[in-house]
C-alpha atoms as a PDB file:
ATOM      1  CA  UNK A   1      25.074  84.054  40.239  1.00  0.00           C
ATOM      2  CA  UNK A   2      22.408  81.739  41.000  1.00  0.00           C
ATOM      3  CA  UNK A   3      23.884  78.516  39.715  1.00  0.00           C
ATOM      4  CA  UNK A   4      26.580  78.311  42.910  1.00  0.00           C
ATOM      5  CA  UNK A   5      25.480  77.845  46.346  1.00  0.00           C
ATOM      6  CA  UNK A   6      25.779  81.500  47.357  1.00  0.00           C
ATOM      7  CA  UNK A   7      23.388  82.423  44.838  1.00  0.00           C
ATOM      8  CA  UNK A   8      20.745  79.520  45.724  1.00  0.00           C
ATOM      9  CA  UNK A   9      21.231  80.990  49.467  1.00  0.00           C
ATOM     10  CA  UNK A  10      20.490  84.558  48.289  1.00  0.00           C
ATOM     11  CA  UNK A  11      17.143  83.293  46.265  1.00  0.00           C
ATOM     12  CA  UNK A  12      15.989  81.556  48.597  1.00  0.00           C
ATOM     13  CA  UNK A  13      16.383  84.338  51.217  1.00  0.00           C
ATOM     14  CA  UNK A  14      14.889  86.922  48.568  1.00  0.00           C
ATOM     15  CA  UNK A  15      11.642  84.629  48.332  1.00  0.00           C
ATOM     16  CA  UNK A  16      11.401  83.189  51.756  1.00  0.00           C
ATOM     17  CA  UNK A  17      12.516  85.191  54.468  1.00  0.00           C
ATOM     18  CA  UNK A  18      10.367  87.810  55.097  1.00  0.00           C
ATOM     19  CA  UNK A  19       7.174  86.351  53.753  1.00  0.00           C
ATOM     20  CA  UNK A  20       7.463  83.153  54.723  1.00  0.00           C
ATOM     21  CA  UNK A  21       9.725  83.131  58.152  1.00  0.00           C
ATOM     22  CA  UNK A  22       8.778  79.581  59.319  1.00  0.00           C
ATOM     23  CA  UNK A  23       9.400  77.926  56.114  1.00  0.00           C
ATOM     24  CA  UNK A  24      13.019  79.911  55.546  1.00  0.00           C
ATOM     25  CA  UNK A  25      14.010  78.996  59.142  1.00  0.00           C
ATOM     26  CA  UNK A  26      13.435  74.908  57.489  1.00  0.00           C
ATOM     27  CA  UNK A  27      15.439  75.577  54.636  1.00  0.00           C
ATOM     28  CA  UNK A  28      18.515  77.458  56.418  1.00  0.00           C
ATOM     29  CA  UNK A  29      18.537  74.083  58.729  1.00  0.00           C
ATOM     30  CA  UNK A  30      18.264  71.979  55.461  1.00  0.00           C
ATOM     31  CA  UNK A  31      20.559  73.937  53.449  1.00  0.00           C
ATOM     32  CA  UNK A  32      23.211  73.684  56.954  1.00  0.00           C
ATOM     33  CA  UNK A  33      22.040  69.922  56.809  1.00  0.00           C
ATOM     34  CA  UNK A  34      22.721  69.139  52.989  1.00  0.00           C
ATOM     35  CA  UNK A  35      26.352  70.889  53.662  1.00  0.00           C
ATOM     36  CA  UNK A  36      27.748  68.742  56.039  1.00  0.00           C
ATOM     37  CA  UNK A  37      26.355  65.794  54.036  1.00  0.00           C
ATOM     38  CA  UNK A  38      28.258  67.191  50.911  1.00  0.00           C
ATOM     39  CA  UNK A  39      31.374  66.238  52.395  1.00  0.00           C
ATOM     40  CA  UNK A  40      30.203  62.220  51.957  1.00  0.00           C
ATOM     41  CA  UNK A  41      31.735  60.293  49.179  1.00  0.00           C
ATOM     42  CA  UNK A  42      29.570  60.167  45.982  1.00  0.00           C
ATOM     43  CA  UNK A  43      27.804  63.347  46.891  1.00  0.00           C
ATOM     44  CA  UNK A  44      27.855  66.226  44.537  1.00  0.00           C
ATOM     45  CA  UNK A  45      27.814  68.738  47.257  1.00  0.00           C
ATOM     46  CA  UNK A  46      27.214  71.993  45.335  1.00  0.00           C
ATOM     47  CA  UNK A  47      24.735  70.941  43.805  1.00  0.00           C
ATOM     48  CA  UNK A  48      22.966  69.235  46.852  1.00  0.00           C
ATOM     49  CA  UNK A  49      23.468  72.555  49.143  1.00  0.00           C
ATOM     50  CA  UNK A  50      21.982  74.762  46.309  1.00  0.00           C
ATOM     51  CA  UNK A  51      18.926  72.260  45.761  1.00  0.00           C
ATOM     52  CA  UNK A  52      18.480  72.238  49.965  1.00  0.00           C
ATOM     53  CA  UNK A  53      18.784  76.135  49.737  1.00  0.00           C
ATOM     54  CA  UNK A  54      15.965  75.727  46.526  1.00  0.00           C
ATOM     55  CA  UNK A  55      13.831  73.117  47.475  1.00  0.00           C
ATOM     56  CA  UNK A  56      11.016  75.020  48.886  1.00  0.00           C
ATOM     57  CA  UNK A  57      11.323  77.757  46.757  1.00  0.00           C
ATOM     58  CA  UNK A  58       7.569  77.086  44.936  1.00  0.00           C
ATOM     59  CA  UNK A  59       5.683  78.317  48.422  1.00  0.00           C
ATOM     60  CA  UNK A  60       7.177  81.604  47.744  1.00  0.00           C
ATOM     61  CA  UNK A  61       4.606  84.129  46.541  1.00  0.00           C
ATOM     62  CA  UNK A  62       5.310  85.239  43.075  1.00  0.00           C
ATOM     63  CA  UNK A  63       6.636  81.862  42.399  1.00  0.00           C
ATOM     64  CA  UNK A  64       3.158  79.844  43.036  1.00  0.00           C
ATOM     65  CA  UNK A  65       1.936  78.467  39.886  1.00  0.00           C
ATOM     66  CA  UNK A  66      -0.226  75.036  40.130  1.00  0.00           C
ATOM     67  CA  UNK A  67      -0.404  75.243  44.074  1.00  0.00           C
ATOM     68  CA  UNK A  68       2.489  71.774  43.813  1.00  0.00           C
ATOM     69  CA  UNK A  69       5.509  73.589  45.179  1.00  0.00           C
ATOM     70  CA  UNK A  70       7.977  71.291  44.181  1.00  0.00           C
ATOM     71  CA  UNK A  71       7.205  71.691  40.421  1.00  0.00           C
ATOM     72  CA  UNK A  72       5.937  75.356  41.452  1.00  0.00           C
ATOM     73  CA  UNK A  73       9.390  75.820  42.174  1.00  0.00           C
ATOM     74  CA  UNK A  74      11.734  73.642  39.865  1.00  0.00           C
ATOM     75  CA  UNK A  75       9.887  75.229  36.557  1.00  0.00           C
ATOM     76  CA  UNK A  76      10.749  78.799  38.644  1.00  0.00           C
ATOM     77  CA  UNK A  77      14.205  77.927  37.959  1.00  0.00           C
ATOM     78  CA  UNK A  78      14.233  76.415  34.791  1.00  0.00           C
ATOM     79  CA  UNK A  79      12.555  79.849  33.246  1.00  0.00           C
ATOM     80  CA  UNK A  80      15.345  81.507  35.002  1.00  0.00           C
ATOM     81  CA  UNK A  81      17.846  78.959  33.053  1.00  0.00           C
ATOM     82  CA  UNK A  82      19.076  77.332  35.930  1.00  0.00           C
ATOM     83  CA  UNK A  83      20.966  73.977  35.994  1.00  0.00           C
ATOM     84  CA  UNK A  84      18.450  71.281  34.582  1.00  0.00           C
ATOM     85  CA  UNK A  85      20.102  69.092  37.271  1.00  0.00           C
ATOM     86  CA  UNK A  86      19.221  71.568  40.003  1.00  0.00           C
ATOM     87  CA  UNK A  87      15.718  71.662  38.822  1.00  0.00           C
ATOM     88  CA  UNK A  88      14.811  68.538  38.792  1.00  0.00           C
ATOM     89  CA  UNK A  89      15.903  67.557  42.365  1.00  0.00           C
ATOM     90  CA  UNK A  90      13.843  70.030  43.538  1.00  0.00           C
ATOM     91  CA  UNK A  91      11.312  68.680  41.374  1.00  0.00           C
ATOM     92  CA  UNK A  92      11.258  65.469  42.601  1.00  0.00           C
ATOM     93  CA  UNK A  93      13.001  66.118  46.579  1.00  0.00           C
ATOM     94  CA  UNK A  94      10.983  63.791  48.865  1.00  0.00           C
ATOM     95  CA  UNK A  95       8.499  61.875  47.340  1.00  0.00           C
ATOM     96  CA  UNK A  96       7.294  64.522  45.324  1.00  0.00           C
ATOM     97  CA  UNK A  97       6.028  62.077  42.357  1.00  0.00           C
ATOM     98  CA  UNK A  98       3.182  60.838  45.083  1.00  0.00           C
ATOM     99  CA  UNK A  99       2.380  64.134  45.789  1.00  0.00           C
ATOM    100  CA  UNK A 100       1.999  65.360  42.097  1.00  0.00           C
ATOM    101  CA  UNK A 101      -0.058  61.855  41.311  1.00  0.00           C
ATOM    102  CA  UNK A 102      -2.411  62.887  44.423  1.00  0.00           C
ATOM    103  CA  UNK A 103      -2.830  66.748  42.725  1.00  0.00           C
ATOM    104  CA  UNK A 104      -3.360  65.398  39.460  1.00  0.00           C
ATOM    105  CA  UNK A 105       0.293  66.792  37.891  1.00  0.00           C
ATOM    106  CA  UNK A 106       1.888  63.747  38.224  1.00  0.00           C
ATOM    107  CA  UNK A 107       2.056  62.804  34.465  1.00  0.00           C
ATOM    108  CA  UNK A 108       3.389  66.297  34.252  1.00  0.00           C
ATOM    109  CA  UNK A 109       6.277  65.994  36.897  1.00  0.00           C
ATOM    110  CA  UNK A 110       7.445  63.283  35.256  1.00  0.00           C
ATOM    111  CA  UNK A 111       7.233  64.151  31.894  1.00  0.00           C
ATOM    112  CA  UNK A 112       8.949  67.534  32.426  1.00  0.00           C
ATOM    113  CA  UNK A 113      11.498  66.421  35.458  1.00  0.00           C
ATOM    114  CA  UNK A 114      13.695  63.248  34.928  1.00  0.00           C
ATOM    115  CA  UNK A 115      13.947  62.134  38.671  1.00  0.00           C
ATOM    116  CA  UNK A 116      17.315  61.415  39.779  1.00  0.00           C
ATOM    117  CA  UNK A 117      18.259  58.121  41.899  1.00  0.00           C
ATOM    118  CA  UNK A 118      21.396  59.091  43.555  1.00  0.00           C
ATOM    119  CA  UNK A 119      23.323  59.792  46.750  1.00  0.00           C
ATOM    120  CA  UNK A 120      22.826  63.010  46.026  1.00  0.00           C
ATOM    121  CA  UNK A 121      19.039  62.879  46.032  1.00  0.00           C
ATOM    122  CA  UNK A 122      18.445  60.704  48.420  1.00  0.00           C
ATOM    123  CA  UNK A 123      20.640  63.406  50.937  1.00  0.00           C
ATOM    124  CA  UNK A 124      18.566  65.925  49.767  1.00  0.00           C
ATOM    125  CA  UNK A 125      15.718  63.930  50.729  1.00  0.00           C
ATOM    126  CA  UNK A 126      17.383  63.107  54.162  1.00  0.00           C
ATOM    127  CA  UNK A 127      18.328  66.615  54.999  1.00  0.00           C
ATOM    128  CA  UNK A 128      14.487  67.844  54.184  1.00  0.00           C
ATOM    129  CA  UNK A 129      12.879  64.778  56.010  1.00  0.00           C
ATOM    130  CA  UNK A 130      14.771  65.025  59.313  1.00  0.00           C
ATOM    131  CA  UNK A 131      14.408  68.662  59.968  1.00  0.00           C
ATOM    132  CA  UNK A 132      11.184  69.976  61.481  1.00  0.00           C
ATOM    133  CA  UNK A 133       9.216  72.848  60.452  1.00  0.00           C
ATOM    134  CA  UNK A 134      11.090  75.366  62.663  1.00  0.00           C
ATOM    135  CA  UNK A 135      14.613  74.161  61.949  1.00  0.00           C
ATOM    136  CA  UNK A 136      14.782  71.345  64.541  1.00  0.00           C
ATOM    137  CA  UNK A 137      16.516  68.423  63.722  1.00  0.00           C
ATOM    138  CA  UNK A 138      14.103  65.467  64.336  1.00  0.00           C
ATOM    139  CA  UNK A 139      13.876  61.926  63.019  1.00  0.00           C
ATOM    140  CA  UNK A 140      12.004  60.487  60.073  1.00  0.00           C
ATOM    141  CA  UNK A 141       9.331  59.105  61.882  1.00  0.00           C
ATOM    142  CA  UNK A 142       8.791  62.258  63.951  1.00  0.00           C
ATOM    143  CA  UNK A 143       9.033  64.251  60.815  1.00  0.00           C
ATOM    144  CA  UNK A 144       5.849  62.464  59.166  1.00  0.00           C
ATOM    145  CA  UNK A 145       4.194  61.987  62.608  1.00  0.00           C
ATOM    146  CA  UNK A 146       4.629  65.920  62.750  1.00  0.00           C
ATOM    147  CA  UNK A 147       3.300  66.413  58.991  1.00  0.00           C
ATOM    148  CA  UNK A 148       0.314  64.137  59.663  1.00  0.00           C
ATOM    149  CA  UNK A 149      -0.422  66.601  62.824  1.00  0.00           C
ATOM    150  CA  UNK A 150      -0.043  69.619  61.223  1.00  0.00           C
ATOM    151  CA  UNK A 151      -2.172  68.975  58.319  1.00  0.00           C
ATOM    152  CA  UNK A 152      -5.057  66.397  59.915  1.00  0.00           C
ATOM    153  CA  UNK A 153      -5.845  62.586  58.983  1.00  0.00           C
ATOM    154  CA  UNK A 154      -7.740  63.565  55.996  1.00  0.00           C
ATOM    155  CA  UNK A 155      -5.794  66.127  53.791  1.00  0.00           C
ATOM    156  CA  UNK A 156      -4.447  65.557  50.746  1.00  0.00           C
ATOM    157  CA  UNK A 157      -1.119  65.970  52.318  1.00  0.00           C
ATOM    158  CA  UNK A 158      -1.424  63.151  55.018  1.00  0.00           C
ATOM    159  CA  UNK A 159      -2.974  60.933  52.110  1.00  0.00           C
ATOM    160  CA  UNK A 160       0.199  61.539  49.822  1.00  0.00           C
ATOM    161  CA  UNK A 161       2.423  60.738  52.816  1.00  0.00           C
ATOM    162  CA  UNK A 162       0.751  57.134  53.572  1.00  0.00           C
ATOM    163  CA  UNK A 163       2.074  55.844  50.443  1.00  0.00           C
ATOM    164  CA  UNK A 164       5.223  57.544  50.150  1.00  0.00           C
ATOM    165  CA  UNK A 165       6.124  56.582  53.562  1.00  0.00           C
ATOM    166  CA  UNK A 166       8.394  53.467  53.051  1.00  0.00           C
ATOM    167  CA  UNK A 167      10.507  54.781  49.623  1.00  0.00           C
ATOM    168  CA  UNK A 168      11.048  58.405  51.966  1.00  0.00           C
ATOM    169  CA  UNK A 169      12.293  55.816  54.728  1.00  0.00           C
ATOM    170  CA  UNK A 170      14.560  53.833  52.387  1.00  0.00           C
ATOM    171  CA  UNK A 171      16.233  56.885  50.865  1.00  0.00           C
ATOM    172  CA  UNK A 172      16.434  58.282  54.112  1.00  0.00           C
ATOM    173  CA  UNK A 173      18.453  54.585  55.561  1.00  0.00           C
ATOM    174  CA  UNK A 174      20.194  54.915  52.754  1.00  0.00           C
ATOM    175  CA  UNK A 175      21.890  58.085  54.018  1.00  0.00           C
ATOM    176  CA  UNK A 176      21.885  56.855  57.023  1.00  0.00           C
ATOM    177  CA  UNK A 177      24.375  53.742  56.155  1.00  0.00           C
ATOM    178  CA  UNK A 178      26.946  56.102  54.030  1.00  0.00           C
ATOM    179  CA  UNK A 179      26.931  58.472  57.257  1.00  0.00           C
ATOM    180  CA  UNK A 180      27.664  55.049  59.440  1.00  0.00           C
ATOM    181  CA  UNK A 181      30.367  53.886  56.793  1.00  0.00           C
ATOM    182  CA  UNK A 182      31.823  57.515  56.662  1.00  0.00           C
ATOM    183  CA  UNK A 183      31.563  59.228  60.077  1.00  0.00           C
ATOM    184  CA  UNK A 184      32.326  63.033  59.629  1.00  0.00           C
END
């Protein structure tokens, strides 16, 4: 069943592994990531595992819809009849709202997605923003210095990032602090 994490591993395995290696190695590390965050207090850690197993789920081919993965991905799984919950963190995981305003589908994420503010999110966001492309674990700033890189000063990608930057960065302090105040 999809809706537990097992399931979300096994999707995201279906869609990613073989066609997309590189991106499947970044969600096993995320997924691994998200899992020992789950154990933090005020954490719902199923569903923060299955959304770090999901949230890159709208690359997959089959799945590509608007080119946007995150909603790509989260309206993927709500035609599937998926959580609503699950959905719309991987709607919205990681700034996604600048992202969609940059493609034009921002009026769209929102209107479709409510975007949770949570511990929860925010470790989803942590867990996707401090693990590289390969799996690596890496810190915020290398993870947007490496983004920027990859995808050159004037992409639509880099531009999205420039304003994003500080609310990723908060989020990702704010997991930070819990994981000082709670060592595991």
């Amino acid at each position: 069943m999809v809706g537990t994490v097992e399931g979300a591993a096994e999707l995201a395995e279906q869609h990613l592994a073989e066609a997309l290696p590189r991106r499947w190695r970044h969600v096993q590390a995320v997924a691994a990531k998200a899992q020992e965050l789950g154990r933090l207090p005020h954490h719902d850690a199923e569903v923060l595992v299955a959304a770090a197993w999901l949230h890159d789920l709208g690359y997959a081919p089959g799945i590509v819809d608007t080119g946007f993965h995150s909603l790509d991905g989260a309206r993927w799984l709500r035609r599937r009849g998926l959580d609503e919950r699950l959905a719309g963190l991987v709607a919205h995981h990681s700034c996604a709202a600048y992202e969609a305003d940059e493609r034009g589908l921002g009026d769209q994420l929102r209107s479709e997605f409510p975007q949770e503010t949570s511990p929860t999110a925010d470790a989803l966001w942590y867990a996707d923003m401090t693990t590289g492309p390969d799996g690596q674990d890496l810190k915020v700033e290398e993870r947007l210095a490496e983004i920027r890189q990859r995808y050159g000063p004037d992409d639509l990608v880099t531009r999205f990032w420039r304003k994003a930057e500080p609310a990723l960065i908060e989020a990702v302090r704010r997991t930070e602090s819990r994981l000082a105040a709670q060592p595991m």
